[in-house]
Structure formats: structure tokens, C-alpha cells
N, C-alpha and C. Protein backbone atom coordinates (compact mmCIF):
# COMPACT_ATOMS: atom_id res chain seq x y z
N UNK A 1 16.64 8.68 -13.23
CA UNK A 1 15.41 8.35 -12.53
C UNK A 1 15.77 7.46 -11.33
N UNK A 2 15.38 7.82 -10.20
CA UNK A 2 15.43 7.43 -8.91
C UNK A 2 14.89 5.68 -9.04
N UNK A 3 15.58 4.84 -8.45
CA UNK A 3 14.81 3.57 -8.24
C UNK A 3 13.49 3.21 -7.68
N UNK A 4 12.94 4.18 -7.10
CA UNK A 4 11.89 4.43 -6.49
C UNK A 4 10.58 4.71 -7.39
N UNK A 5 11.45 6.00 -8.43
CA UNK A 5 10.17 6.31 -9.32
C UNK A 5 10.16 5.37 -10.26
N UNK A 6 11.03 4.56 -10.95
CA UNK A 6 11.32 3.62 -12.09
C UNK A 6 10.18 1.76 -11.24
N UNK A 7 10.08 1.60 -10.01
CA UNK A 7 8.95 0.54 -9.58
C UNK A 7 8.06 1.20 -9.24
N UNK A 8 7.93 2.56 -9.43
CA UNK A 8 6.50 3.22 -9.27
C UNK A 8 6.09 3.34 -11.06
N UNK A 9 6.78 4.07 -11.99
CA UNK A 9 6.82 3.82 -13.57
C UNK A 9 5.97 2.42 -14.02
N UNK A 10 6.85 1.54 -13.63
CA UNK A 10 6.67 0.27 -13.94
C UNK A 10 5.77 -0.67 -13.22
N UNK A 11 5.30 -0.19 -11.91
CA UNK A 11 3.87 -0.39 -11.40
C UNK A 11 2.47 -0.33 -12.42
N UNK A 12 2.75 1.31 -12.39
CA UNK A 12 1.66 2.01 -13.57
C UNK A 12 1.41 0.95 -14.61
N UNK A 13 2.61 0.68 -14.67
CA UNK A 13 2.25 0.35 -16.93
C UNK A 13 1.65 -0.85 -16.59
N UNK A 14 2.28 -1.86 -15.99
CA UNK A 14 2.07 -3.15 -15.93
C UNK A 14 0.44 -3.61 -14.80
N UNK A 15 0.17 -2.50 -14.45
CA UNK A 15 -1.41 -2.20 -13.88
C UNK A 15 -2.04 -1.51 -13.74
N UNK A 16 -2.55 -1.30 -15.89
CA UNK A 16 -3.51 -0.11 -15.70
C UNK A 16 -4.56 -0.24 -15.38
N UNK A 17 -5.33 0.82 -15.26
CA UNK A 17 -6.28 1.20 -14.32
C UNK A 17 -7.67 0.54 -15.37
N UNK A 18 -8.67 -0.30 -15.12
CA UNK A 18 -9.26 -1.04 -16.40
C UNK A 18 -9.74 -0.31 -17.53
N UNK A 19 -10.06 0.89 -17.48
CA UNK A 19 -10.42 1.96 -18.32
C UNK A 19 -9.38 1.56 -19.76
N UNK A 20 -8.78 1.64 -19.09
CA UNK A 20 -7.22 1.86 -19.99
C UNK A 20 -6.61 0.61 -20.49
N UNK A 21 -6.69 -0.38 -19.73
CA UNK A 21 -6.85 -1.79 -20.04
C UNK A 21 -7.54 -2.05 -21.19
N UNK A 22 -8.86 -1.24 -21.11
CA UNK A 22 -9.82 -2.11 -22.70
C UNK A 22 -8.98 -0.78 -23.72
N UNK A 23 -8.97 0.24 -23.42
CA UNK A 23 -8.32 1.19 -24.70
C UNK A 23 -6.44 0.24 -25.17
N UNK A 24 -6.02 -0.12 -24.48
CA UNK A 24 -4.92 -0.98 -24.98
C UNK A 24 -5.22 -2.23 -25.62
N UNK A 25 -6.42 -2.59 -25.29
CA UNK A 25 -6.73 -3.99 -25.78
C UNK A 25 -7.34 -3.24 -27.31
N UNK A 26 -7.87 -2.24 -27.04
CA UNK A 26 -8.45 -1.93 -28.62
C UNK A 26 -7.76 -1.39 -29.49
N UNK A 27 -6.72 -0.75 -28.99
CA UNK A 27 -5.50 0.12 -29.75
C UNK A 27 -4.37 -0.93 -29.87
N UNK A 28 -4.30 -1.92 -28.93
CA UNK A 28 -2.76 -2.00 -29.29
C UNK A 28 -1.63 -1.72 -28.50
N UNK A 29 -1.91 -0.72 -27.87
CA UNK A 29 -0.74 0.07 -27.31
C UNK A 29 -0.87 0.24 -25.56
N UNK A 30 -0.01 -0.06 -25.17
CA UNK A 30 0.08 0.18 -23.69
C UNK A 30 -0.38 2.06 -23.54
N UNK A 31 -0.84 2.08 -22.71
CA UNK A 31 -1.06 3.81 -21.96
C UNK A 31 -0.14 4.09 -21.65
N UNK A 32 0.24 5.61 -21.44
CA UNK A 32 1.33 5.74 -21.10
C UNK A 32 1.37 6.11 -19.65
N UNK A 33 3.01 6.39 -18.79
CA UNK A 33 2.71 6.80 -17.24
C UNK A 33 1.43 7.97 -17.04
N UNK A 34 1.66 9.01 -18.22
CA UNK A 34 0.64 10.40 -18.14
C UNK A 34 -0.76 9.50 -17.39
N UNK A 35 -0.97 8.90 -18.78
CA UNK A 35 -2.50 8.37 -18.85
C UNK A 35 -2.89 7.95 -17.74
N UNK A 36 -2.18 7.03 -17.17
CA UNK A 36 -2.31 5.94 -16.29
C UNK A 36 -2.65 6.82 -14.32
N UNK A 37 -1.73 7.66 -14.53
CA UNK A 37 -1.75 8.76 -13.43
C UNK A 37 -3.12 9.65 -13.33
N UNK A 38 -2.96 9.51 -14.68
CA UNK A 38 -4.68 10.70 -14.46
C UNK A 38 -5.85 10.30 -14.82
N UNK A 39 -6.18 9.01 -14.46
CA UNK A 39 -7.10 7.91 -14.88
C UNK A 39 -7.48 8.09 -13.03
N UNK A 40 -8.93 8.31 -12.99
CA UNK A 40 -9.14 7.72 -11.73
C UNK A 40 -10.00 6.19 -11.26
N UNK A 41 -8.67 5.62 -10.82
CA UNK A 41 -9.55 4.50 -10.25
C UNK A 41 -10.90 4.48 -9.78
N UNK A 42 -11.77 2.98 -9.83
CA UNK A 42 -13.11 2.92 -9.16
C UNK A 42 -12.74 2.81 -7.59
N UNK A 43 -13.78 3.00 -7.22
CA UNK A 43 -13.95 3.27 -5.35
C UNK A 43 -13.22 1.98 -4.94
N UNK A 44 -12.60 1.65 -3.67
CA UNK A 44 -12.77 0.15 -3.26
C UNK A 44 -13.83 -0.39 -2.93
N UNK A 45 -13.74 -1.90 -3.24
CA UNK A 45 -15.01 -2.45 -2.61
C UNK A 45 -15.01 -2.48 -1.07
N UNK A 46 -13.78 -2.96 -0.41
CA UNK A 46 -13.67 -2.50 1.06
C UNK A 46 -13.40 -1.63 1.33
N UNK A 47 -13.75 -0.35 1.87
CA UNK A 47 -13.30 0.27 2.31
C UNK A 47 -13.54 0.47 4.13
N UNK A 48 -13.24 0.19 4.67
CA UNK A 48 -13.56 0.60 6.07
C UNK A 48 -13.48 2.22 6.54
N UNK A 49 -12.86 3.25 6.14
CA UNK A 49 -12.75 4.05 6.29
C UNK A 49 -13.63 5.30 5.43
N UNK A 50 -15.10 4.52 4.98
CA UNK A 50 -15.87 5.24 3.97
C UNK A 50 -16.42 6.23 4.85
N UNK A 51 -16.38 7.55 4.15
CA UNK A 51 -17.34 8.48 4.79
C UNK A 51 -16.71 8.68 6.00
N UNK A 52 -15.02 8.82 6.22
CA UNK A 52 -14.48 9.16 7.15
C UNK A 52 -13.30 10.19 7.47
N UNK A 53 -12.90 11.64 7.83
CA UNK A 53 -11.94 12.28 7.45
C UNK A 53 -10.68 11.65 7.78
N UNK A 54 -10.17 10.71 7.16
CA UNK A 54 -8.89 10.01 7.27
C UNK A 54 -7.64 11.05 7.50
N UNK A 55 -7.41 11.70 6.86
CA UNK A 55 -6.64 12.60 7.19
C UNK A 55 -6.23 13.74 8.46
N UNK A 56 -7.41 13.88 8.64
CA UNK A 56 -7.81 14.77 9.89
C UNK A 56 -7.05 14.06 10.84
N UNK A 57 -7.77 12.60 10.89
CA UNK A 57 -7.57 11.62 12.34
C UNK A 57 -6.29 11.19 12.29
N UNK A 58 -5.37 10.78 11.05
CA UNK A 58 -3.89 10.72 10.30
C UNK A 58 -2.79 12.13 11.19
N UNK A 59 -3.23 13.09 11.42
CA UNK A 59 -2.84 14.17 11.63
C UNK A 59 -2.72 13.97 13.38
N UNK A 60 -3.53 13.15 13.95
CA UNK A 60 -3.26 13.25 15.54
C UNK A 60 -3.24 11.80 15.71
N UNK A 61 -3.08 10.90 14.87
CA UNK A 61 -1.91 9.54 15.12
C UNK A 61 -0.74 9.72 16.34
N UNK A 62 -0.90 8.69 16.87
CA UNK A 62 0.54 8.52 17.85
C UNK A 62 1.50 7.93 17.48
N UNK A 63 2.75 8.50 17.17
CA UNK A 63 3.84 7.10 16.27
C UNK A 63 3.98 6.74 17.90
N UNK A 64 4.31 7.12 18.61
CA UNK A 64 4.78 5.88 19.88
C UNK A 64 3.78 4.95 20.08
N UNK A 65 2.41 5.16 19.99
CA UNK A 65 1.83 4.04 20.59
C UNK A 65 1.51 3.02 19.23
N UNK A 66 2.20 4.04 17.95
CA UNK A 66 2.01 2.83 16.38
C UNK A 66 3.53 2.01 16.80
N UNK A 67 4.75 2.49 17.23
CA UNK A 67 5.51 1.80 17.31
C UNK A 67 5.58 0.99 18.26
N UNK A 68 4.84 0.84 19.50
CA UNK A 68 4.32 -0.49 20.16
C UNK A 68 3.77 -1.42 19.66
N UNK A 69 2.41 -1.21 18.53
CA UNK A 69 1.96 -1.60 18.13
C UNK A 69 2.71 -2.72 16.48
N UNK A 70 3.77 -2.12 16.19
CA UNK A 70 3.99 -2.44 15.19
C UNK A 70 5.42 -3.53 16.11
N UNK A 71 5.96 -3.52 17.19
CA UNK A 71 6.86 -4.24 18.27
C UNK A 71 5.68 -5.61 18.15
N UNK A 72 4.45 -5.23 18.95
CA UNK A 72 3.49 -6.07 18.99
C UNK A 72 3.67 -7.07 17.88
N UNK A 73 2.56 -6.60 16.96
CA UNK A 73 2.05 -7.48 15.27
C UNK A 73 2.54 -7.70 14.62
N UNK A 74 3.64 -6.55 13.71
CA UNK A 74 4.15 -6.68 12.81
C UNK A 74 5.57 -6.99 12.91
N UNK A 75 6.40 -7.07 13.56
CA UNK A 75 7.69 -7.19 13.35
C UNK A 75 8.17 -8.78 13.40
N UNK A 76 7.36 -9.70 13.51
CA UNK A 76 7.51 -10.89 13.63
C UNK A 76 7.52 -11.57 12.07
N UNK A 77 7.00 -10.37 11.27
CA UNK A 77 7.00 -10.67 9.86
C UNK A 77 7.92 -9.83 9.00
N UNK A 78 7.55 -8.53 9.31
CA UNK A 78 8.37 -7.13 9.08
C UNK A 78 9.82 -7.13 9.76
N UNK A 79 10.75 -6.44 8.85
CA UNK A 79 12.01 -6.07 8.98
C UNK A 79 11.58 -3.77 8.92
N UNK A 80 12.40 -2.92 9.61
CA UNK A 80 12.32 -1.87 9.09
C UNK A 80 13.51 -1.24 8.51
N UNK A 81 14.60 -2.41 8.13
CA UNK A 81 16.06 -2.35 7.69
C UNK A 81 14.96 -2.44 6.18
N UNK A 82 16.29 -1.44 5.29
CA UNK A 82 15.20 -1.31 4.05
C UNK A 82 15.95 -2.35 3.25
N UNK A 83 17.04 -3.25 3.97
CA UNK A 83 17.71 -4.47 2.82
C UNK A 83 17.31 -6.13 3.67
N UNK A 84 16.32 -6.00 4.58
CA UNK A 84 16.07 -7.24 5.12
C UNK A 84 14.59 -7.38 5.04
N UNK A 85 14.37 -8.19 3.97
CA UNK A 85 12.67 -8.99 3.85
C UNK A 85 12.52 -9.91 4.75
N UNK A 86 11.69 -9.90 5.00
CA UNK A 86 11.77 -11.55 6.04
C UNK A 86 10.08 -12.08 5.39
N UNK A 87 9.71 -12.37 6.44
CA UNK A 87 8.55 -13.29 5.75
C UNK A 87 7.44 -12.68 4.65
N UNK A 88 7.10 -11.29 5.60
CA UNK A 88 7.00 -10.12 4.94
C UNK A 88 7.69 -8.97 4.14
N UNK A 89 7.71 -8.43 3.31
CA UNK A 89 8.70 -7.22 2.77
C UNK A 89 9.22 -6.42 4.20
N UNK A 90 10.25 -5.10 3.57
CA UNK A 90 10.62 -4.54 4.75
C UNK A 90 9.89 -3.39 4.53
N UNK A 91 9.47 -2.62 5.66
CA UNK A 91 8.44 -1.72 5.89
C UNK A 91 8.63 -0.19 6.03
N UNK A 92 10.55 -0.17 5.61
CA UNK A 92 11.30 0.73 5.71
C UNK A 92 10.40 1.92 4.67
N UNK A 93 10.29 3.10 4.55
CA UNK A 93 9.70 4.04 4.29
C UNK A 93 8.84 3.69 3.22
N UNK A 94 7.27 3.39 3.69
CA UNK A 94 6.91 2.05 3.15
C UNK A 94 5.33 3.16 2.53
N UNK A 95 5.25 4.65 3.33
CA UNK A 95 4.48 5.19 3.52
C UNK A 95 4.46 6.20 2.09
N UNK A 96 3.89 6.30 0.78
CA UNK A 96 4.44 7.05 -0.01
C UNK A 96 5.18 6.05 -1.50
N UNK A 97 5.36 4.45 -0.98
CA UNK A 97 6.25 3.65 -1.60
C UNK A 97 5.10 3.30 -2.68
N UNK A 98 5.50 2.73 -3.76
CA UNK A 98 4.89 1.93 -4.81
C UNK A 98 4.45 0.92 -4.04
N UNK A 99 2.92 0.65 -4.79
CA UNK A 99 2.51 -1.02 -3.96
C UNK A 99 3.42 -1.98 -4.75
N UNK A 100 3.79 -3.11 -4.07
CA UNK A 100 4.55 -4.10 -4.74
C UNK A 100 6.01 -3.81 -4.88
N UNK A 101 6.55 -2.13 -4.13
CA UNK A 101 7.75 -2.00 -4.90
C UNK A 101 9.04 -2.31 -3.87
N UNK A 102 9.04 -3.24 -2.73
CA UNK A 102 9.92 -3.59 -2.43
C UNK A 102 11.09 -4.61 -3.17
N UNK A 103 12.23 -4.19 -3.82
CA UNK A 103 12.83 -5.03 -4.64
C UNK A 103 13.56 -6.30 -3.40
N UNK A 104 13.47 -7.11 -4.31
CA UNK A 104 13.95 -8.45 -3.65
C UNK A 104 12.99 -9.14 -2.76
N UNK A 105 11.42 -8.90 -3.02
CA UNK A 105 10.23 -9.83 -2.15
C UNK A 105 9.66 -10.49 -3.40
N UNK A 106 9.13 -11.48 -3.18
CA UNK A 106 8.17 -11.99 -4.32
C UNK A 106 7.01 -11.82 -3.63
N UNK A 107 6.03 -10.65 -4.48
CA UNK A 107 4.88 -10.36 -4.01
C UNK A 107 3.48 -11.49 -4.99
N UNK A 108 2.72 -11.53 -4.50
CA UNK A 108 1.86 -12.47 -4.99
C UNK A 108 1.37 -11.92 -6.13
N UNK A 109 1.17 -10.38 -6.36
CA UNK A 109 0.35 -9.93 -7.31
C UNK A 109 -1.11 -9.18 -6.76
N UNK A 110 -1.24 -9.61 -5.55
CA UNK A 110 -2.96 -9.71 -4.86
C UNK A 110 -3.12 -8.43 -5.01
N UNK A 111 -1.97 -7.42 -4.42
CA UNK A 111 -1.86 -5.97 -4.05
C UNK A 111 -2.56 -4.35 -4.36
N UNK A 112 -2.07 -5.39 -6.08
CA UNK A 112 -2.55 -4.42 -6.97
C UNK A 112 -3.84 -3.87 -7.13
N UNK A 113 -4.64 -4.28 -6.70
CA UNK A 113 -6.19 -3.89 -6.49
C UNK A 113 -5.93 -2.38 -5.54
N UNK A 114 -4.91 -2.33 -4.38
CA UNK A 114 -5.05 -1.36 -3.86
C UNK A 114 -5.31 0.26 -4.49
N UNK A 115 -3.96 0.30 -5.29
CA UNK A 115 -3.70 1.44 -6.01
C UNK A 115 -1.70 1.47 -6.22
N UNK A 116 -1.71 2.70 -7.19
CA UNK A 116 -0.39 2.69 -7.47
C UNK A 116 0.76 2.84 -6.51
N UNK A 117 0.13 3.34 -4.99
CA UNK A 117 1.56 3.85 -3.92
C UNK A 117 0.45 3.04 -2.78
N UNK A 118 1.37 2.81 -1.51
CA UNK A 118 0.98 2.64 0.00
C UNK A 118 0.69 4.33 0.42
N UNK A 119 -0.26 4.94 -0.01
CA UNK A 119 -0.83 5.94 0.74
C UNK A 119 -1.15 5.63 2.17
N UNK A 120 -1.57 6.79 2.87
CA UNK A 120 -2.08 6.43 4.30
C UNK A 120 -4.47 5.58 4.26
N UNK A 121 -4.31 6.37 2.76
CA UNK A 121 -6.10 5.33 2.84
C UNK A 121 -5.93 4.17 2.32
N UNK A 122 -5.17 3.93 1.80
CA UNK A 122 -4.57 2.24 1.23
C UNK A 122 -3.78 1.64 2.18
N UNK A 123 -3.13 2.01 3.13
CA UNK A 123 -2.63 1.03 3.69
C UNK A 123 -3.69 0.72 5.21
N UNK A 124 -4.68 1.65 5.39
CA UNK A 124 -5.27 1.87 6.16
C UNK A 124 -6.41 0.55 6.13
N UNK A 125 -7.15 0.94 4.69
CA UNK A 125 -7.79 -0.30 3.74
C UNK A 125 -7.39 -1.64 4.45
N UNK A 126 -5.73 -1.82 3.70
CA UNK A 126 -5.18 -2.92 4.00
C UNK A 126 -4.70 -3.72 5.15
N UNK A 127 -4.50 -2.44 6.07
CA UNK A 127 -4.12 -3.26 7.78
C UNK A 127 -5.90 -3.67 8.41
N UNK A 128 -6.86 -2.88 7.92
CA UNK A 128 -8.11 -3.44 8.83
C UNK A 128 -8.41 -5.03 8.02
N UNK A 129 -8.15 -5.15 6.81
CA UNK A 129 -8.27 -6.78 6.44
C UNK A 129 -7.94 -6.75 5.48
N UNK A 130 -7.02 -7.32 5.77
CA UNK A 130 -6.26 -7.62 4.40
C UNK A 130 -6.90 -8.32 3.28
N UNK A 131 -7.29 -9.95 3.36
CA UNK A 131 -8.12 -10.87 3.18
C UNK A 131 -8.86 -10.26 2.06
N UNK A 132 -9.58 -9.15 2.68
CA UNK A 132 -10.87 -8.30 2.11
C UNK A 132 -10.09 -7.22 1.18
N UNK A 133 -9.21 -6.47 1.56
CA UNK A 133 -8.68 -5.45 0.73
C UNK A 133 -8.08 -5.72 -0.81
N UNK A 134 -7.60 -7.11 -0.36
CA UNK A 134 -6.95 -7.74 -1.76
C UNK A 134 -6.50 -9.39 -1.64
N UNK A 135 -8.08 -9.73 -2.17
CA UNK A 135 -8.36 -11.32 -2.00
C UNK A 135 -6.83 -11.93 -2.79
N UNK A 136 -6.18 -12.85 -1.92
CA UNK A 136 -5.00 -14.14 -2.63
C UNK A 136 -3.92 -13.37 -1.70
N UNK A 137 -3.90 -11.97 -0.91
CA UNK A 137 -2.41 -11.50 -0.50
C UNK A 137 -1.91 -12.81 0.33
N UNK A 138 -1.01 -13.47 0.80
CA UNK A 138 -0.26 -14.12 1.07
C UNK A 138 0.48 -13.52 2.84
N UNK A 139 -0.05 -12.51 3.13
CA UNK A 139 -0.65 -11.65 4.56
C UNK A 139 -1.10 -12.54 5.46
N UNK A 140 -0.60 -13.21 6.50
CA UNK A 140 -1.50 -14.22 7.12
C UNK A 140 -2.62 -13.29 8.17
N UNK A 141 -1.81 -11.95 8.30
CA UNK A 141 -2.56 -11.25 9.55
C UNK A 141 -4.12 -11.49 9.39
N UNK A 142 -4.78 -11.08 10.18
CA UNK A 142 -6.42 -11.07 10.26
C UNK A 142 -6.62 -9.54 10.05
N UNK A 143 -5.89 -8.83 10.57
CA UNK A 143 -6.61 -7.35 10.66
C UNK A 143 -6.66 -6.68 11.82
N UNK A 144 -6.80 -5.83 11.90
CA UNK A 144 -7.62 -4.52 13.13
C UNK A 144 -8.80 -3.57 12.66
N UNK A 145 -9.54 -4.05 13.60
CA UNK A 145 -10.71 -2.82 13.04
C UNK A 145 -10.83 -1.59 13.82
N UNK A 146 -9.51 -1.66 14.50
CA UNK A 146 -9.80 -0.51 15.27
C UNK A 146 -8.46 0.67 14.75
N UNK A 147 -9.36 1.83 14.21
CA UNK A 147 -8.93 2.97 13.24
C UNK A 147 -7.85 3.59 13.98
N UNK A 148 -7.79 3.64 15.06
CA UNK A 148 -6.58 4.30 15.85
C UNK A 148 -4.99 3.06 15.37
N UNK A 149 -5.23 2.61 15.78
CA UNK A 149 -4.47 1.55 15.69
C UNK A 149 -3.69 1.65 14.38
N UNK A 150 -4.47 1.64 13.30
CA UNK A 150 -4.06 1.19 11.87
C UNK A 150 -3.02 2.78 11.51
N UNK A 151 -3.71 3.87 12.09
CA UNK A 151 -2.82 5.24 11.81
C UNK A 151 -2.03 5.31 12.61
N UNK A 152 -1.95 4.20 13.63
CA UNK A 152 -0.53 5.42 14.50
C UNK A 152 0.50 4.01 13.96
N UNK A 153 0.15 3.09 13.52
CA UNK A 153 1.03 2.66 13.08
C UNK A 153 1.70 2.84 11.90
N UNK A 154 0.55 3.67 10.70
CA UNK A 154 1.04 4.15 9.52
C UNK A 154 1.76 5.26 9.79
N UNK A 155 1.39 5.88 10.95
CA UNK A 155 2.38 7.26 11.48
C UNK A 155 3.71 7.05 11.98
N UNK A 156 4.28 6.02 12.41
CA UNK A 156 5.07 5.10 12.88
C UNK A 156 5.99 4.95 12.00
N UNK A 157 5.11 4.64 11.12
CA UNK A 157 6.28 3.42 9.47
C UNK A 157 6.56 5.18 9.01
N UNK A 158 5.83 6.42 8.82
CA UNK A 158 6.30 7.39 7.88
C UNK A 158 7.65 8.16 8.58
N UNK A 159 7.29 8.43 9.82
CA UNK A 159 8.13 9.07 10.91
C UNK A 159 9.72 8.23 10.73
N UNK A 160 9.39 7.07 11.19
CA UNK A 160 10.64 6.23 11.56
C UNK A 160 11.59 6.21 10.34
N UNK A 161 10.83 6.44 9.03
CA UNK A 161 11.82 6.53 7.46
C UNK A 161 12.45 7.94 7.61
N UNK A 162 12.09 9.06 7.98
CA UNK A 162 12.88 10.50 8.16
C UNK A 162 14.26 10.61 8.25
């Protein structure tokens, strides 16, 4: 098992989905990865991107003008070397990754509200406010509310891992 899928494994178990939470509390028994995978989470409470074809607009993202953007904001925190954390984790193929699963960051825990991977609607969630996406993250950013922005930079982080 890939190191990748083993902090995605161990994501799951250690944050099931609450459904599954009270069936362990009543059984006894942790859920297993199956369970935990095919459990669907509740909606977010933030979502900024409700009632919006994320994908569609994901599809005509600019990575050049996300990788200005990410020169701009993020790299003052962000590393995209996948063995250098800096204030922030490194952001190295970050698109697809387990939440929380950069080894060698101490993550706060806040995260987990997102979901089990940095998809493109979770991290999307998370760059317009963080604050809001997952109250305690340790994220000093404020956010962008502007939707272009947040995809060409998620288009950026997926491209640049290739």
C-alpha cells in the first residue's frame, strides 16, 4: 500500500463520518475503510460554491494566472517541494491528497470537517474562507471570494504535480 493510500486509510478510520461515529459508539467497533467511503457526508455549512457547476468552470481554470496567483498569496507560507513544510504544509500534489495527509506538518485537526481528500470543491470551500470552512484551522489567510481565482489556482497546484 502506497503511503498515500495508508494517510488516506487512516484519515477515514480516525474521522468517521458521524453516522458511523454513533454505530461505533453503539457497537463497539470502529467502521471499516468500506463503510466509511460509502457513507455520505452532510452538506457543508459553508459552502460558497452552492448551486454552482464547479466543475464546468474547473475545466477552463488558468494554471498561469493560478500560478501568479499562488507567487502572489501563497508561497510565503507554502513550499511546492513535496519535502519542505514551512509555515504552511507543502502544496506539492496537494489536489486529490488526503486532508491532513502531509507527513511531517502538525495539522491542528480543524480540517477534518472538510472531507476525506483536497478535492477541487473542498479546497475551493477552503481557499474562499478558511475561518468559515473549518473553524480553529491555524490558516492565517482571510480568503478570496472571487471563484476564478480559487480554480486557477487549484488548477495550478494539480498541473504543476504532473
Amino acid at each position: 500500500m502506497t503511503p498515500r493510500a495508508k494517510a488516506l486509510l487512516l484519515c477515514l478510520m480516525l474521522v468517521p463520518a458521524p453516522a458511523l461515529a454513533e454505530t461505533a459508539r453503539e457497537t463497539g467497533q470502529l467502521p471499516s475503510a468500506a463503510d466509511t467511503l460509502n457513507h455520505e457526508a452532510p452538506p457543508p455549512a459553508f459552502d460558497p460554491d452552492a448551486g454552482v457547476d464547479l466543475l464546468a468552470l474547473y475545466a477552463q481554470a488558468d494554471p498561469v494566472a493560478g500560478e501568479a496567483y499562488f507567487t502572489r498569496r501563497c508561497q510565503v507560507c507554502h513550499s511546492l517541494d513535496p519535502n519542505d513544510n514551512g509555515v504552511g504544509p507543502s502544496l506539492f500534489d496537494v489536489v486529490g491528497m488526503p486532508v491532513n495527509g502531509v507527513q511531517g506538518y502538525d495539522y491542528t485537526g480543524a480540517l477534518a470537517r472538510l472531507g476525506p481528500v483536497w478535492d477541487v470543491a473542498a479546497l475551493s470551500r477552503f481557499l474562499a474562507r478558511p475561518s468559515e470552512a473549518a473553524p480553529g484551522t491555524s490558516m492565517a489567510f482571510f480568503g478570496t471570494q472571487d471563484r476564478a481565482d480559487r480554480l486557477n489556482v487549484i488548477r495550478f497546484l494539480e498541473e504543476r504535480a504532473r
